[in-house]
Protein backbone atom coordinates (compact mmCIF):
# COMPACT_ATOMS: atom_id res chain seq x y z
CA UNK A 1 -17.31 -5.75 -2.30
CA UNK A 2 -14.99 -7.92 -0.42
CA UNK A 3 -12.00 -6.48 1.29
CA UNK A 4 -8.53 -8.56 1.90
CA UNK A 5 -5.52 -8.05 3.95
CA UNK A 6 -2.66 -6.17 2.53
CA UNK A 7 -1.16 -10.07 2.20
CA UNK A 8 -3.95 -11.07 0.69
CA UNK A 9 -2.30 -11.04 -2.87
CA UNK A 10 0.36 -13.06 -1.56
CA UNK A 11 -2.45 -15.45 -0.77
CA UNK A 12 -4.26 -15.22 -3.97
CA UNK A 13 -1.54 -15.65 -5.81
CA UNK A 14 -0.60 -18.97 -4.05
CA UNK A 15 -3.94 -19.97 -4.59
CA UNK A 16 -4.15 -19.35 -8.30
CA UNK A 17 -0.70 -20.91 -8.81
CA UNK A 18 -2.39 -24.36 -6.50
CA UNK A 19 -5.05 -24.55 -9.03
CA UNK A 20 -2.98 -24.24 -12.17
CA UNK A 21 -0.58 -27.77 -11.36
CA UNK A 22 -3.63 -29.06 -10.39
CA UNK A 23 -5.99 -28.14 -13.18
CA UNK A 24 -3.29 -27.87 -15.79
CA UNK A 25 -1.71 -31.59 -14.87
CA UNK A 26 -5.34 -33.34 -15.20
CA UNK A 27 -6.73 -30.94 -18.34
CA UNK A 28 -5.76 -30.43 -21.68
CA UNK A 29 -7.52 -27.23 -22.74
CA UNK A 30 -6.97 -25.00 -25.63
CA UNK A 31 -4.74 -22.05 -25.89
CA UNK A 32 -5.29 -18.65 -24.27
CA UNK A 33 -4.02 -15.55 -24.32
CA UNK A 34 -3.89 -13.04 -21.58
CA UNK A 35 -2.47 -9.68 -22.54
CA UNK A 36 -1.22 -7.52 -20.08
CA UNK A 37 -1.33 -3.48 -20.18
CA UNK A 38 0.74 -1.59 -17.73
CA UNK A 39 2.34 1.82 -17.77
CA UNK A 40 5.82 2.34 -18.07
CA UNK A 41 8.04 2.28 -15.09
CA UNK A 42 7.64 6.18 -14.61
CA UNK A 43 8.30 6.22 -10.54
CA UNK A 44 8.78 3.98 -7.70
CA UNK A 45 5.22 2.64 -7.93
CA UNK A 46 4.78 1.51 -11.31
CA UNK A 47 8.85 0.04 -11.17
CA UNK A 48 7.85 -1.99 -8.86
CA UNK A 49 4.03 -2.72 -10.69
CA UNK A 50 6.07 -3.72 -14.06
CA UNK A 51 8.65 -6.50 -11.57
CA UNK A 52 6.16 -8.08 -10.71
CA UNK A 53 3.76 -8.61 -13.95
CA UNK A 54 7.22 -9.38 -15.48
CA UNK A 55 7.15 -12.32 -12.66
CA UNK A 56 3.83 -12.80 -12.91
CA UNK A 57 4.24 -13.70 -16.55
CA UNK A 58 7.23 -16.09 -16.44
CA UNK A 59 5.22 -18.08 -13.78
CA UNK A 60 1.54 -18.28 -15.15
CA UNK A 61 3.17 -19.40 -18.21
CA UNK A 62 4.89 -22.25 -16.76
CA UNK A 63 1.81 -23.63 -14.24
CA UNK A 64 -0.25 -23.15 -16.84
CA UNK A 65 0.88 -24.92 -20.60
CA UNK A 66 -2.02 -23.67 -22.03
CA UNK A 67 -2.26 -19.70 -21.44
CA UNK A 68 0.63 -17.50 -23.02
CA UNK A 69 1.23 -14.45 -21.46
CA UNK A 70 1.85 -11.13 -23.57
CA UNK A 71 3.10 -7.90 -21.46
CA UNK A 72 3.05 -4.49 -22.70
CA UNK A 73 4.35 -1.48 -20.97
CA UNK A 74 3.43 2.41 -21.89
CA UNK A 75 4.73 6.13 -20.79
CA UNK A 76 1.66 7.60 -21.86
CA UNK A 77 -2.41 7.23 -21.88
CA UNK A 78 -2.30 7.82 -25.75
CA UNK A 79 1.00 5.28 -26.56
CA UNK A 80 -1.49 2.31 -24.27
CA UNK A 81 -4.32 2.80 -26.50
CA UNK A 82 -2.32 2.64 -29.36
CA UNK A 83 -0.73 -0.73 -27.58
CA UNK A 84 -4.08 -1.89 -27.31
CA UNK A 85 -5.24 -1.56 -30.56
CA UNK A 86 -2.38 -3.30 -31.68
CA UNK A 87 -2.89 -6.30 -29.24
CA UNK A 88 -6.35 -6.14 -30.73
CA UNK A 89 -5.33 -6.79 -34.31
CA UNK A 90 -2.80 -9.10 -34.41
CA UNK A 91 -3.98 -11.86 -31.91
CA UNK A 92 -7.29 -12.94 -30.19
CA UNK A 93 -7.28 -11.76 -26.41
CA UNK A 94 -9.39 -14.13 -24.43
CA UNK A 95 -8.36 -11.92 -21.25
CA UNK A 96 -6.98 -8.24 -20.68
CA UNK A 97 -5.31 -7.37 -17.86
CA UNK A 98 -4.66 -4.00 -17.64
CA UNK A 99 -3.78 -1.12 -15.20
CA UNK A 100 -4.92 2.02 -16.99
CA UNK A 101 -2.66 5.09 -17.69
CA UNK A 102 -5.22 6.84 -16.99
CA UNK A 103 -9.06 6.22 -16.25
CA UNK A 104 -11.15 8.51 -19.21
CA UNK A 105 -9.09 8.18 -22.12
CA UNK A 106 -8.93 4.43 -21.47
CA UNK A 107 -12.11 3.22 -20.81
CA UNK A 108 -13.53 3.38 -24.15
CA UNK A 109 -11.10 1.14 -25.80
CA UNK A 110 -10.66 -1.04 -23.33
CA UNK A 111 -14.69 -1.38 -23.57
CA UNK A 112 -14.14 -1.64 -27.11
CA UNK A 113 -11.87 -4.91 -26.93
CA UNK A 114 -14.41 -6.47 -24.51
CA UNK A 115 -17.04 -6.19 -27.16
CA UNK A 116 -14.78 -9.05 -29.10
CA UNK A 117 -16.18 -11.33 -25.81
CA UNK A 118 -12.76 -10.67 -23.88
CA UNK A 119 -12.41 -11.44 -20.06
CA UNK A 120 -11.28 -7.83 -18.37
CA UNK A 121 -9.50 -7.50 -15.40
CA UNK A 122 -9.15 -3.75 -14.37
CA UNK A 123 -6.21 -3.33 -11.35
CA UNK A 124 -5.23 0.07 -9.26
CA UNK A 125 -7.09 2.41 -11.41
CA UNK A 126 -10.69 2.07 -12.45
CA UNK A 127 -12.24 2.72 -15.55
CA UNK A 128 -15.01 5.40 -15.32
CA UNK A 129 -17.66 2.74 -16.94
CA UNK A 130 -17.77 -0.19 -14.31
CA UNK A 131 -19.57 -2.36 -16.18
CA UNK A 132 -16.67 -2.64 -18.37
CA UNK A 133 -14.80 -4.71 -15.44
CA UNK A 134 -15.41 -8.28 -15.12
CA UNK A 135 -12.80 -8.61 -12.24
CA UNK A 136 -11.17 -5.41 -10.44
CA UNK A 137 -8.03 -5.53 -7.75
CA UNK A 138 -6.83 -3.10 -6.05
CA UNK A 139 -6.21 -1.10 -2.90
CA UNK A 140 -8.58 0.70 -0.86
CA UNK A 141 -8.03 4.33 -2.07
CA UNK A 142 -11.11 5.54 0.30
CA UNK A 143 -9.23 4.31 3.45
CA UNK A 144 -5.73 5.48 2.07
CA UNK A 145 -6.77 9.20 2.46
CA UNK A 146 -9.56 8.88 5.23
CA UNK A 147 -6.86 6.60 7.90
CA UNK A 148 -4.21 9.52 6.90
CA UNK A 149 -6.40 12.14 7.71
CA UNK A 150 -8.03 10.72 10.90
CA UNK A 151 -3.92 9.79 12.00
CA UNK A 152 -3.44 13.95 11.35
CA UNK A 153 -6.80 15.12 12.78
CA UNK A 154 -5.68 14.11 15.90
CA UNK A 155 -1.86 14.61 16.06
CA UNK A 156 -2.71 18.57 14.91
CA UNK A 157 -5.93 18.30 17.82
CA UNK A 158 -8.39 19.03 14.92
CA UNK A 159 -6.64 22.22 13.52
CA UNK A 160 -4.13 24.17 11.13
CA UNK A 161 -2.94 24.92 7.44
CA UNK A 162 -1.90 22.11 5.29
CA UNK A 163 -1.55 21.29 1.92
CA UNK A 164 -2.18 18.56 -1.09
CA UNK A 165 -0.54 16.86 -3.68
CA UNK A 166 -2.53 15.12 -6.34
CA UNK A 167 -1.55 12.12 -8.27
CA UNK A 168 -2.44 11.33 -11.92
CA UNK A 169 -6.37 12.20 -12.94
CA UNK A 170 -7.85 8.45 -12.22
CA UNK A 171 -10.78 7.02 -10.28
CA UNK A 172 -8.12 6.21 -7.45
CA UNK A 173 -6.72 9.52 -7.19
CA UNK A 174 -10.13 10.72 -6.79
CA UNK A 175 -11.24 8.26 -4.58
CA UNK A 176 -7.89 8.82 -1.82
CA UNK A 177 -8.60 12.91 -2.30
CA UNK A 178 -12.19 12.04 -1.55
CA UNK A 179 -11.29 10.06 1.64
CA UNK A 180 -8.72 12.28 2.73
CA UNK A 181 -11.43 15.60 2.17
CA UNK A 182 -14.75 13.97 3.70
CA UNK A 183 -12.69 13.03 6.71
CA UNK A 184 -11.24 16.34 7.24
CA UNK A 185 -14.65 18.03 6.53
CA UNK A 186 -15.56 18.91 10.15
CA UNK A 187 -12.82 20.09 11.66
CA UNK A 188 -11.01 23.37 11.75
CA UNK A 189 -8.04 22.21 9.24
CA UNK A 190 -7.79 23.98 6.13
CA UNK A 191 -6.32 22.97 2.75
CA UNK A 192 -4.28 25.80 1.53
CA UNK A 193 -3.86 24.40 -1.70
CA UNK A 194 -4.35 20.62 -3.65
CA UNK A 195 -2.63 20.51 -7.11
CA UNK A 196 -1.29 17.28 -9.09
CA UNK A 197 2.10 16.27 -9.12
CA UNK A 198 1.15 12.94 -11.25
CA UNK A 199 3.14 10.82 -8.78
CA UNK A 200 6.36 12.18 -9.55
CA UNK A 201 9.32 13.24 -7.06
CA UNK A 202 10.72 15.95 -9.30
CA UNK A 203 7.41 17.70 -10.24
CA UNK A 204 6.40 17.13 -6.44
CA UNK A 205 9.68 18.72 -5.38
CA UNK A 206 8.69 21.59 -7.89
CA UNK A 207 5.04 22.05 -7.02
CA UNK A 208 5.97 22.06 -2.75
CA UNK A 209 8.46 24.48 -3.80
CA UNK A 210 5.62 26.72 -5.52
CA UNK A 211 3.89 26.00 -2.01
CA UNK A 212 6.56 27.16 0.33
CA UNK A 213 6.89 30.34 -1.38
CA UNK A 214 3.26 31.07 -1.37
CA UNK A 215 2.69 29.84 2.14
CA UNK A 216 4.60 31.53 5.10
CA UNK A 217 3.06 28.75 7.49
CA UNK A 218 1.86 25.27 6.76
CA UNK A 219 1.60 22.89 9.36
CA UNK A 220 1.31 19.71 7.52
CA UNK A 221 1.56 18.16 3.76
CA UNK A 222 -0.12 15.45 2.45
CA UNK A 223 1.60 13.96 -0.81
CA UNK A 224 -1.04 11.33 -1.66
CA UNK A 225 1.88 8.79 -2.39
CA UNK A 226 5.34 7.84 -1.75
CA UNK A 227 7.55 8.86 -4.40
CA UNK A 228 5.40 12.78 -4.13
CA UNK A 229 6.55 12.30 -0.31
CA UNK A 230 10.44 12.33 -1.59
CA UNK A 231 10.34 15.70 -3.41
CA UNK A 232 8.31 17.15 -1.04
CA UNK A 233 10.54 16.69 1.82
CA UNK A 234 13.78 17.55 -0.56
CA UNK A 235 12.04 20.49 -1.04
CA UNK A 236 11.02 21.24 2.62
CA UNK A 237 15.16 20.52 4.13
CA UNK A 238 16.07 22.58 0.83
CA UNK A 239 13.90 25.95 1.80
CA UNK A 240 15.29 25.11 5.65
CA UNK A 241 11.31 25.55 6.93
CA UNK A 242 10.36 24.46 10.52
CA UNK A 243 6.94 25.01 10.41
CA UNK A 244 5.84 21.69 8.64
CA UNK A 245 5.53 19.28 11.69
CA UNK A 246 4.35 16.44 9.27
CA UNK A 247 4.68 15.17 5.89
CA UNK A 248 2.87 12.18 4.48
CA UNK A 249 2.75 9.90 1.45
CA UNK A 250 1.57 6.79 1.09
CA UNK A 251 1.71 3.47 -0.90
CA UNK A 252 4.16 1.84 1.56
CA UNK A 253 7.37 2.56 -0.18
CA UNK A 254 10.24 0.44 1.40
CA UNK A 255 12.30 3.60 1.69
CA UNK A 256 9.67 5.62 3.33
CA UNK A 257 8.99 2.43 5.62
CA UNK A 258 12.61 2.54 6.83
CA UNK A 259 11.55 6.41 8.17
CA UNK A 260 8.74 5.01 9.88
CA UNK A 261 10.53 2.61 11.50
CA UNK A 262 13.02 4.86 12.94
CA UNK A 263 10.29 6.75 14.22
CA UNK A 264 11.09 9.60 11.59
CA UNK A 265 9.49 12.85 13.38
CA UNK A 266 7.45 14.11 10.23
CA UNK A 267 6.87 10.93 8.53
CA UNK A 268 5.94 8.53 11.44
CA UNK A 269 2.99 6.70 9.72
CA UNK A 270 2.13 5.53 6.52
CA UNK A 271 -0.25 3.08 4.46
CA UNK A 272 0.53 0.35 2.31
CA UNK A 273 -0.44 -0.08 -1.58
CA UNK A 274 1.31 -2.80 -2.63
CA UNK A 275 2.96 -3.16 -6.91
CA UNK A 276 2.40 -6.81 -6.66
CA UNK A 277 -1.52 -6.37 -6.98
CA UNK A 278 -0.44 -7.02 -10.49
CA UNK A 279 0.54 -9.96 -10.29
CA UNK A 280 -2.39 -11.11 -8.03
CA UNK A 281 -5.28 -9.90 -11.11
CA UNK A 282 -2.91 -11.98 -13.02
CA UNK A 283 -3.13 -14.97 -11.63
CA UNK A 284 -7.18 -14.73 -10.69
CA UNK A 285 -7.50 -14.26 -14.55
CA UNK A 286 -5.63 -17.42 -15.45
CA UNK A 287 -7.77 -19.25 -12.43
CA UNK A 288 -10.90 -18.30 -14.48
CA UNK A 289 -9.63 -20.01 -17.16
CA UNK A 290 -8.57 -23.20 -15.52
CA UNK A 291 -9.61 -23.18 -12.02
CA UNK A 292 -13.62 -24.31 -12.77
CA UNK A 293 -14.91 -21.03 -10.90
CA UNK A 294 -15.66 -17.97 -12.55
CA UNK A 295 -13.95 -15.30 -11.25
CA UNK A 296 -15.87 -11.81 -10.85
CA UNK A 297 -16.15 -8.95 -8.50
CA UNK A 298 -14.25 -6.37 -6.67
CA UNK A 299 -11.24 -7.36 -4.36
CA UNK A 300 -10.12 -4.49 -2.22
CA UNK A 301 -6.33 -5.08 -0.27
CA UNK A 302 -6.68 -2.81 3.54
CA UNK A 303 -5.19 0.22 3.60
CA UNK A 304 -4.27 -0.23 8.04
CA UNK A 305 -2.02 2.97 9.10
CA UNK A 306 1.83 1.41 8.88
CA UNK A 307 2.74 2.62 12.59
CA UNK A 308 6.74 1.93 13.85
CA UNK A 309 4.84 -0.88 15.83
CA UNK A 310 4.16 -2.82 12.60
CA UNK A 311 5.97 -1.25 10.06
CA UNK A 312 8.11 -5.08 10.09
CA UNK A 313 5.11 -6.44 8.65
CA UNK A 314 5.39 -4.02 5.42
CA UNK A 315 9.05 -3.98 4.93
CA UNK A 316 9.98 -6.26 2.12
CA UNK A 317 14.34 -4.94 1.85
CA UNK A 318 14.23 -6.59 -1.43
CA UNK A 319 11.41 -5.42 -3.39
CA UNK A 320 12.33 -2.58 -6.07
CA UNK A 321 9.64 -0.57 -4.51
């Protein structure tokens, strides 16, 4: 497992695009095509994950002649498998690229498609069969929940009431819960309640709502991500309650970023998750293609805490996420 810098895409992707003129200039190799899966721009997150394979896809195909790029978006798990098998039947896919809807119900056709002898790059959110993956990218989900928690541990001295938005059901959602619970494990804080919100401000707003009536006193919430964070804390000003001394997300959000920048009171941390991992599995595919180095294994991005000290570092004003 090798672990990179949250710039570490940037890198990668300067890299890949290196190799291409080079490669691409002295070779004349046959045609390939790399189809790309990606949901729908549903929230904040994937908006900013379907910019940049949309990037991604205008320049692969221009440092490299001989790859064409095709780029398929879904709003549901069932709608990408039916992409899929469509991609599958009209064209031969010497790489997928794909960031799953979800993790179950997409694993077995995406194994399905690598039987044809298909290259598979898996980003953000595994599949629950492994071996399936020839190349995964994406943050460290284990370090997104365990550097929140250990940031909260101490700021509420090892004690109180909090609760827990959940994302979508993936490997990464599981992984950030599991972070966030094993580090939380021996100490005196309890988790009033965890349900999912599936990354989405309005049925985040809804579900802290649910929490707020339920719960006379909560001293902290954990959304789990970013665009969770914004409904919660709609929610939380809406109901006027005091009690909550912090709310956090995650994912690095340029909005949130600005709040921990300021210093925000509840939101004074957060960690980053970058959209433009995309666009870094991208270009490793098309390296394995033309770069003369196979490329396989796990890349993780760092998940530091995003502190008003070096929130500068994460702020990009004109990303769309």
């Amino acid at each position: 497992m090798k672990s990179l810098l949250p710039r570490a895409g940037i890198l990668l992707s300067s890299a890949a695009i290196a190799l291409a003129m080079s490669w691409g200039a002295a070779q004349a190799q046959e045609k390939k095509t790399i189809a790309v899966s990606i949901p729908a721009a549903t929230h904040g997150w994937t908006g900013g994950v379907v910019y940049h394979a949309e990037q991604a896809e205008k320049e692969v195909e221009a440092a490299f002649p001989n790859i064409d790029v095709v780029l398929s978006t879904a709003s549901s798990a069932p709608a990408q498998v039916s992409s899929l098998e469509d991609l599958a039947a009209t064209r031969k896919l010497d790489a997928l690229v794909i960031l799953p809807f979800t993790s179950e119900e997409l694993t077995e056709p995406v194994k399905q498609i690598k039987q044809n002898g298909t290259f598979i790059s898996v980003v953000d959110r595994g599949l629950t069969d492994q071996a399936v993956q020839d190349l995964y990218v994406a943050g460290d989900n284990i370090a997104v929940g365990a550097n929140t928690a250990r940031w909260l541990i101490d700021k509420l001295g090892g004690e109180g009431e909090i609760v827990v938005l959940r994302g979508i059901p993936t490997v990464i959602d599981d992984e950030r819960i599991k972070g966030f619970s094993d580090a939380i494990a021996e100490t005196k804080i309890k988790i009033l309640d965890i349900q999912y919100a599936n990354w989405n401000q309005d049925q985040a707003f809804k579900l802290m709502q649910d929490y707020l009536a339920k719960y006379p006193k909560i001293d902290a919430v954990w959304a789990n991500d970013d665009d969770m964070l914004l409904g919660v804390l709609e929610a939380v000003d809406s109901a006027g309650r005091k009690d909550i001394k912090y709310a956090l997300g995650g994912n690095g959000m340029k909005q949130v970023i600005e709040m921990v920048k300021k210093g925000d009171e509840r939101t004074p941390v957060s960690t980053p998750y970058p959209p433009s991992m995309i666009k870094t599995a991208i270009y490793m595919t098309a390296a394995q293609f033309n770069g003369q180095a196979p490329m396989r294994g796990s890349f993780l991005l760092g998940a530091p805490l995003i502190t008003p000290e070096n929130a500068d570092q994460f702020y990009f004003p004109d990303s769309p996420f």
